[in-house]
C-alpha atoms as a PDB file:
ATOM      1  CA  UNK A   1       5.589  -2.723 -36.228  1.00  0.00           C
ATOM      2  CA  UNK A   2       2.715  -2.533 -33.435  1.00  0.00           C
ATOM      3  CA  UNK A   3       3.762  -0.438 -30.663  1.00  0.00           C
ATOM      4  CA  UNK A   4       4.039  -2.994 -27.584  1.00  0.00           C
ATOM      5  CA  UNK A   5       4.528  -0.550 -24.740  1.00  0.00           C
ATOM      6  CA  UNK A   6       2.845  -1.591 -21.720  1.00  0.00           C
ATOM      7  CA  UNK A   7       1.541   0.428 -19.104  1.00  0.00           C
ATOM      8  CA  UNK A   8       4.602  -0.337 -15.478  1.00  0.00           C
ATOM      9  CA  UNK A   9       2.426  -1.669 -13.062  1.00  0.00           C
ATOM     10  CA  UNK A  10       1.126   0.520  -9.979  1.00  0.00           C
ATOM     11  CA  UNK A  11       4.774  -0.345  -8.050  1.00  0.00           C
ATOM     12  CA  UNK A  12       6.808   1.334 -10.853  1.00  0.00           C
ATOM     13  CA  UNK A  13       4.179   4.170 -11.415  1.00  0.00           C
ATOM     14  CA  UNK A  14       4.251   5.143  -7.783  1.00  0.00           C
ATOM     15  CA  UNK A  15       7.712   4.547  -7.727  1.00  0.00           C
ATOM     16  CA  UNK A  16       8.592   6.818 -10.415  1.00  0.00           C
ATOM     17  CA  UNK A  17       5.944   9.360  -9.100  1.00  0.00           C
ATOM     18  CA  UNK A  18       7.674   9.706  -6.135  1.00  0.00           C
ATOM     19  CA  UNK A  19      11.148  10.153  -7.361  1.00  0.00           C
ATOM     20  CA  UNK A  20       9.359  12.861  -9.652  1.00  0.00           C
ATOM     21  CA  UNK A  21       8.078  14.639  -6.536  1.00  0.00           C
ATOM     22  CA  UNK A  22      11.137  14.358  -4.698  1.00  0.00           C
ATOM     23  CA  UNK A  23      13.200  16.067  -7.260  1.00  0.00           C
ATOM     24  CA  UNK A  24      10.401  18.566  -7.856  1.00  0.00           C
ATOM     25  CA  UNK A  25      10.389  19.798  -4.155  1.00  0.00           C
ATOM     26  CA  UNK A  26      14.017  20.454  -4.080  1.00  0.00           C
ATOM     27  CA  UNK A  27      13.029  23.361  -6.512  1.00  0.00           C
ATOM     28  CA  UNK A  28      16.579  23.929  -8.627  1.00  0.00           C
ATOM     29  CA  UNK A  29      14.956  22.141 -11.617  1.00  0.00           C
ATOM     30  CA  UNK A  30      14.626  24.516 -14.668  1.00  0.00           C
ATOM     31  CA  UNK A  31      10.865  25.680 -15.363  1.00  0.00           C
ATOM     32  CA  UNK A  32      10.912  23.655 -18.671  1.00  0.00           C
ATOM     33  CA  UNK A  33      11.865  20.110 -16.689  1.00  0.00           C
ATOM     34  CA  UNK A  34       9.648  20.930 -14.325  1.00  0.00           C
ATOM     35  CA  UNK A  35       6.775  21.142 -16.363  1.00  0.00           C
ATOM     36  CA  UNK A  36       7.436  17.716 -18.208  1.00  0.00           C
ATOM     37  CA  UNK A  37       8.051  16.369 -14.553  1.00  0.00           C
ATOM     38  CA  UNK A  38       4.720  17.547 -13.448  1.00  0.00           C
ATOM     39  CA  UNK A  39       2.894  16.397 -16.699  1.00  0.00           C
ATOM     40  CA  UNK A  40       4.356  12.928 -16.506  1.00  0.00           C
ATOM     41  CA  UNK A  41       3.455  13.285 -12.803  1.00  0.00           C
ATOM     42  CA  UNK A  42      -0.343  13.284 -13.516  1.00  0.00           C
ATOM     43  CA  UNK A  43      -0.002  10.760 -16.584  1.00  0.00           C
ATOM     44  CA  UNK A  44       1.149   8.437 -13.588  1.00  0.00           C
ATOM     45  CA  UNK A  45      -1.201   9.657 -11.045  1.00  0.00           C
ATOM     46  CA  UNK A  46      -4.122   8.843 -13.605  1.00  0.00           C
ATOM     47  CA  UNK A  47      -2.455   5.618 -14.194  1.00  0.00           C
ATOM     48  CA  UNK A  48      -2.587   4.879 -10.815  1.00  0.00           C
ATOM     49  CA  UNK A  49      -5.831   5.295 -10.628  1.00  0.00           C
ATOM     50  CA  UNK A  50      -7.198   3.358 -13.196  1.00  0.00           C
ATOM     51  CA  UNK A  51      -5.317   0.835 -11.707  1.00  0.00           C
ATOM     52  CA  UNK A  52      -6.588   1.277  -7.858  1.00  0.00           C
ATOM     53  CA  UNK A  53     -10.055   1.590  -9.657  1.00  0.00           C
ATOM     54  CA  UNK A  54      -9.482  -2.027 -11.079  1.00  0.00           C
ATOM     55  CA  UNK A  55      -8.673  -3.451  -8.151  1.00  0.00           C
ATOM     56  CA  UNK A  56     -11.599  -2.067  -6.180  1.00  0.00           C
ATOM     57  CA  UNK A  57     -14.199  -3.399  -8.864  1.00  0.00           C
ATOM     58  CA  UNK A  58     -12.517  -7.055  -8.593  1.00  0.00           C
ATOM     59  CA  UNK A  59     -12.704  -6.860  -4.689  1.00  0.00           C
ATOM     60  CA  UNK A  60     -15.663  -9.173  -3.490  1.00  0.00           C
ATOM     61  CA  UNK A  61     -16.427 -10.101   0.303  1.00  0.00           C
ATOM     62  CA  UNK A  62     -17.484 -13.979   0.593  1.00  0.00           C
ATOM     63  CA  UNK A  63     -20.310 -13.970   2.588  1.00  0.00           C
ATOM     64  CA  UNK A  64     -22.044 -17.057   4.357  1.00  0.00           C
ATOM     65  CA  UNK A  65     -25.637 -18.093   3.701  1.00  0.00           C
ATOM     66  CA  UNK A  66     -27.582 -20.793   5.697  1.00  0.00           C
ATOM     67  CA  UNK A  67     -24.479 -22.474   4.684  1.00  0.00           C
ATOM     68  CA  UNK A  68     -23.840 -21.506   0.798  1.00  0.00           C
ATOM     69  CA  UNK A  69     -20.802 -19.012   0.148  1.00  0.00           C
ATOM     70  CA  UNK A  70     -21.945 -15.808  -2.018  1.00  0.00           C
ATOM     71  CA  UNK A  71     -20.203 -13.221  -3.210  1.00  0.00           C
ATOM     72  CA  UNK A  72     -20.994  -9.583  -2.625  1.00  0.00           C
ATOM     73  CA  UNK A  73     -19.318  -6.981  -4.197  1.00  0.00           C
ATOM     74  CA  UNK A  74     -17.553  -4.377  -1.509  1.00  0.00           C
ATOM     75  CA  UNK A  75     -18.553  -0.980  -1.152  1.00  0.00           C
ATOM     76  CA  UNK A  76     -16.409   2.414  -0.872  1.00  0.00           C
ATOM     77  CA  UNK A  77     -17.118   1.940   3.029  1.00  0.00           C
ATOM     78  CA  UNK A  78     -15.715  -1.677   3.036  1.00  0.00           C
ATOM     79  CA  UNK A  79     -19.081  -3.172   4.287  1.00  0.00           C
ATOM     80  CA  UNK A  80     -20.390  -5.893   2.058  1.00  0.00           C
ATOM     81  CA  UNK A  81     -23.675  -4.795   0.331  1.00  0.00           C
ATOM     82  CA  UNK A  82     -26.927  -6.379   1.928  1.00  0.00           C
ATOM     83  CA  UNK A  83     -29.980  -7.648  -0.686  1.00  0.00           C
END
């Protein structure tokens, strides 16, 4: 069979990265579980990422235009770009 697995969706990531951190600063976990911790810390931290990356590429400011509505993609300083 096809392996299915999803990728959780930036709520469960962040979730999970933050019980991760949580139980990494209390600092009684053995070196070895800390290690996978922090690895699967910064497979999540990627995956957020790509996901916040997404997001900001599908962002788009509607912009009036003697009247018409255009789009305009939004840049990293949330000001709409000017043509």
């Amino acid at each position: 069979m096809a392996d299915t697995e999803q990728t959780p969706d930036f709520e469960t990531s962040l979730k999970r990265l933050e019980a991760l951190v949580s139980q990494m600063e209390q600092g009684d976990m053995p070196i070895e579980d800390a290690l996978k911790a922090f690895e699967e810390g910064i497979g999540l931290t990627r995956d957020c990422q790509a996901i916040l990356d997404q997001a900001e590429q599908k962002v788009k400011v509607l912009v009036e235009n003697r009247g018409a509505i255009e789009e305009r993609p939004l840049n990293r300083d949330g000001i709409s770009g000017d043509n």
